[in-house]
N, C-alpha and C. Protein backbone atom coordinates (compact mmCIF):
# COMPACT_ATOMS: atom_id res chain seq x y z
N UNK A 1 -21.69 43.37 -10.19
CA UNK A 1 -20.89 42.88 -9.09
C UNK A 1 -21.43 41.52 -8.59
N UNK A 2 -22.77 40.78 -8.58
CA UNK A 2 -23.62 40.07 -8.11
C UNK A 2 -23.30 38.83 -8.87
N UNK A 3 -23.33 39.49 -10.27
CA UNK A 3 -22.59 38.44 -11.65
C UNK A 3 -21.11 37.76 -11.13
N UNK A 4 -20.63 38.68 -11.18
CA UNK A 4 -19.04 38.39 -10.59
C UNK A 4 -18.74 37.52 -9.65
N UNK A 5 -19.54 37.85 -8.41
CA UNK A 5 -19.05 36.95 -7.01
C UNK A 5 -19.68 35.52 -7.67
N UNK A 6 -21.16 35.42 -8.33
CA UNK A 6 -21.45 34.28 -8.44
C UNK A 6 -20.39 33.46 -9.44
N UNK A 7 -20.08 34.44 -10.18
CA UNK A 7 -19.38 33.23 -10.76
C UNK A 7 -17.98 32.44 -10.55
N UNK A 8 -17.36 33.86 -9.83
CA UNK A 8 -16.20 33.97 -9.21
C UNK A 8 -16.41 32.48 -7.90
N UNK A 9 -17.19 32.94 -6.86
CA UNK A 9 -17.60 31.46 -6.41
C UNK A 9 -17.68 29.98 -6.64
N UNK A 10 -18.53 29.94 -7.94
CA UNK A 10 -18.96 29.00 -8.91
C UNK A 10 -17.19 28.23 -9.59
N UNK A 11 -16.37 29.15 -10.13
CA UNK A 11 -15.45 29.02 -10.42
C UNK A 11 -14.28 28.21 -9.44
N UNK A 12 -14.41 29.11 -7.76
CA UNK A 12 -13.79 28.48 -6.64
C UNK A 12 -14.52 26.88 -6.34
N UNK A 13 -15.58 26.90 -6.18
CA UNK A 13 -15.99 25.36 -5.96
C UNK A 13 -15.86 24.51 -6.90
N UNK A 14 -15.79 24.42 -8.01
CA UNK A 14 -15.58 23.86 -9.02
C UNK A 14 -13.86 23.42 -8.90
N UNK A 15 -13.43 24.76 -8.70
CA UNK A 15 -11.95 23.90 -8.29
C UNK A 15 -11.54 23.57 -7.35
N UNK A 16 -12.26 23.23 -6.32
CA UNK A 16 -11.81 22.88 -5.05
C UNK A 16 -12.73 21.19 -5.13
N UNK A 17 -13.57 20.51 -5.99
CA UNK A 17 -14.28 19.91 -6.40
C UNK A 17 -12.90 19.03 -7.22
N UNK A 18 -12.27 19.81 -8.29
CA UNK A 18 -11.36 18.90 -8.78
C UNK A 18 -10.08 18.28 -7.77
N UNK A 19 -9.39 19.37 -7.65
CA UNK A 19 -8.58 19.28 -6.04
C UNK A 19 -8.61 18.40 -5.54
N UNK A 20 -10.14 17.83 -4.81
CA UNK A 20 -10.74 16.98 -3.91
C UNK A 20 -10.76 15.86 -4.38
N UNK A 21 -10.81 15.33 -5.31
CA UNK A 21 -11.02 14.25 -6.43
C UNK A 21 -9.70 13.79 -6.66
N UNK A 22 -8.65 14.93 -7.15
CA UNK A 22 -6.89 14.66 -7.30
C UNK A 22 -7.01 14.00 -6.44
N UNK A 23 -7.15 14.24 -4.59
CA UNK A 23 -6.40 13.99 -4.00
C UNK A 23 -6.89 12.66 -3.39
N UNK A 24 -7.87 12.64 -3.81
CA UNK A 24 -9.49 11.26 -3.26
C UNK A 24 -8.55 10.10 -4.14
N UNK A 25 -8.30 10.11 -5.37
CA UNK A 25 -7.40 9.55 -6.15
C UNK A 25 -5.43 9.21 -6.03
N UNK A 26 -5.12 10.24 -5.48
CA UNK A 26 -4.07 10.13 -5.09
C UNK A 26 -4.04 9.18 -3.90
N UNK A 27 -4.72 9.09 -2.95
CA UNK A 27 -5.14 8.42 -1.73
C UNK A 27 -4.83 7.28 -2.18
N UNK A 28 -6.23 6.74 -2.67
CA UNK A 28 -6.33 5.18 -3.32
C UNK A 28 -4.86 4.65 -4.17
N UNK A 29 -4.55 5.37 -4.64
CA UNK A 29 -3.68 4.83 -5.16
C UNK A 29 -2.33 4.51 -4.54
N UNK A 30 -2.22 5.37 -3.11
CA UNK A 30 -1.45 5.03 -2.31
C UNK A 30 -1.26 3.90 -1.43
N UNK A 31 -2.52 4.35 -0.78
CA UNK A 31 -3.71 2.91 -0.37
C UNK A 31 -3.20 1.48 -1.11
N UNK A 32 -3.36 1.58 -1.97
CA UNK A 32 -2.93 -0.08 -3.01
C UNK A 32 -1.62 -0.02 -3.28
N UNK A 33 -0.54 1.07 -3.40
CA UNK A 33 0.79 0.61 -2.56
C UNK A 33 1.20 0.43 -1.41
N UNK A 34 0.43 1.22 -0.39
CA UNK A 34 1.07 0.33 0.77
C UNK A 34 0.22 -1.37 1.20
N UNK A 35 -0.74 -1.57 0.49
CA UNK A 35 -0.66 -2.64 0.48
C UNK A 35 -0.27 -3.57 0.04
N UNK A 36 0.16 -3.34 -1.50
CA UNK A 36 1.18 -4.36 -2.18
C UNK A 36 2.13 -4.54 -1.57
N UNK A 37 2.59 -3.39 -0.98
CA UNK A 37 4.17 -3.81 -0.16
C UNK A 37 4.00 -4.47 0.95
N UNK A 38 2.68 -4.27 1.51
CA UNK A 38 2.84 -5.33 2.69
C UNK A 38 2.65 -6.70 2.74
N UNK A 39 2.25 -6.63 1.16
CA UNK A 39 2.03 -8.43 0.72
C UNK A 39 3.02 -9.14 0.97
N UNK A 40 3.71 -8.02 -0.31
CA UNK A 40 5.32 -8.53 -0.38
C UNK A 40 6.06 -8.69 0.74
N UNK A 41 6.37 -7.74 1.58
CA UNK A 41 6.96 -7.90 2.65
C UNK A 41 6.20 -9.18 3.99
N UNK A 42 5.26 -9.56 3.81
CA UNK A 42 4.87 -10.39 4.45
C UNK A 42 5.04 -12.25 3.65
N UNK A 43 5.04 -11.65 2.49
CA UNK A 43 5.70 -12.99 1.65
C UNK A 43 7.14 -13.47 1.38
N UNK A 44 7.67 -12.40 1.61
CA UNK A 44 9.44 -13.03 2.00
C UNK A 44 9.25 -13.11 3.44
N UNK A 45 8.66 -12.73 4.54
CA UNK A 45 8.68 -13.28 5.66
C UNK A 45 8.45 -14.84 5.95
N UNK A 46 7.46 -14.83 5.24
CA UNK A 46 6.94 -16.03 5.38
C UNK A 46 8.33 -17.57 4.78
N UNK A 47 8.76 -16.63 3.79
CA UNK A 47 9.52 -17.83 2.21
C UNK A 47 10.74 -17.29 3.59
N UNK A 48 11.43 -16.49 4.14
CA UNK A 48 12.60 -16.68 5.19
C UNK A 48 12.10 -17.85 6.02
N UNK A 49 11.10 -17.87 6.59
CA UNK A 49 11.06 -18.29 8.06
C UNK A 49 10.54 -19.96 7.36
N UNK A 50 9.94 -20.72 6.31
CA UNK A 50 10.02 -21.60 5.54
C UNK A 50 11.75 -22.00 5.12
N UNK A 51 12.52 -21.04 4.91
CA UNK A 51 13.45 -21.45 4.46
C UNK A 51 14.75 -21.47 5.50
N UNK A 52 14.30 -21.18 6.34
CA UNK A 52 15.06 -21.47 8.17
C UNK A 52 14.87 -22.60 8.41
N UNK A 53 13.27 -22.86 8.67
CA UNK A 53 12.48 -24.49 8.75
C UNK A 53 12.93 -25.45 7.85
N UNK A 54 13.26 -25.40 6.89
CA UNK A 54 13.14 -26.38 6.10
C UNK A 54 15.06 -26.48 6.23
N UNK A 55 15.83 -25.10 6.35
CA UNK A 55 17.29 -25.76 6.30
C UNK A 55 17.91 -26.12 7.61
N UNK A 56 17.46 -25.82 9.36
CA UNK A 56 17.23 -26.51 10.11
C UNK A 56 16.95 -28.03 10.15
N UNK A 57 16.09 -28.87 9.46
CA UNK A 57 15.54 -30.15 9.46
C UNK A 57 16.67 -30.88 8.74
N UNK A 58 17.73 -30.26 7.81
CA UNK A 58 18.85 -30.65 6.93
C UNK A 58 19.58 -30.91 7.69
N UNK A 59 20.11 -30.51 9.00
CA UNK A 59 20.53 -30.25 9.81
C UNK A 59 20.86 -31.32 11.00
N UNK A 60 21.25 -32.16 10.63
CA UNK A 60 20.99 -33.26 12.31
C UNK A 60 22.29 -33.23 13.29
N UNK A 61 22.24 -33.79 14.21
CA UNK A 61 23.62 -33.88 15.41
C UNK A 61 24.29 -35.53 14.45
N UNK A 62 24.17 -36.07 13.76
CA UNK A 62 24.78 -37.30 13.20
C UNK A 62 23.96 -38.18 12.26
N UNK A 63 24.67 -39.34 11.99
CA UNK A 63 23.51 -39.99 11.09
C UNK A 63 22.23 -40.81 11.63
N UNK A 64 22.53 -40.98 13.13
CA UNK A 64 22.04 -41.73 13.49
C UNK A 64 20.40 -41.12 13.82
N UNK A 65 19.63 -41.69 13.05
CA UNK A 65 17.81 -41.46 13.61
C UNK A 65 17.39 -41.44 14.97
N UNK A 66 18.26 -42.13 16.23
CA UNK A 66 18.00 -42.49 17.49
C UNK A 66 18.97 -41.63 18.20
């Protein structure tokens, strides 16, 4: 019976060891998508609000500079 629990034990930590690791991994890898997306999403912010600026300045009340 002594055999049993130990190994029976041995067996439970071992998989709660892999488990932990899946999910240590699953994390990170989430981790580095939500940061890619916030690249991205902070890089069309940026290329909108550049491309407001820049078609604003196209933009005048006439020809005249004064």
């Amino acid at each position: 019976m002594f055999t049993y629990q130990c190994l029976y034990w041995g067996w439970v930590k071992l998989e709660q060891d892999e488990i932990k690791e899946e999910r240590t991994a699953e994390i990170a890898h989430l981790e580095a998508e939500v940061q890619r997306l916030a690249a991205t999403a902070e890089e069309k912010r940026v290329r909108e609000a550049t491309e407001k600026v820049v078609g604003e300045k196209g933009k005048g009340k006439g020809r005249w500079l004064f």
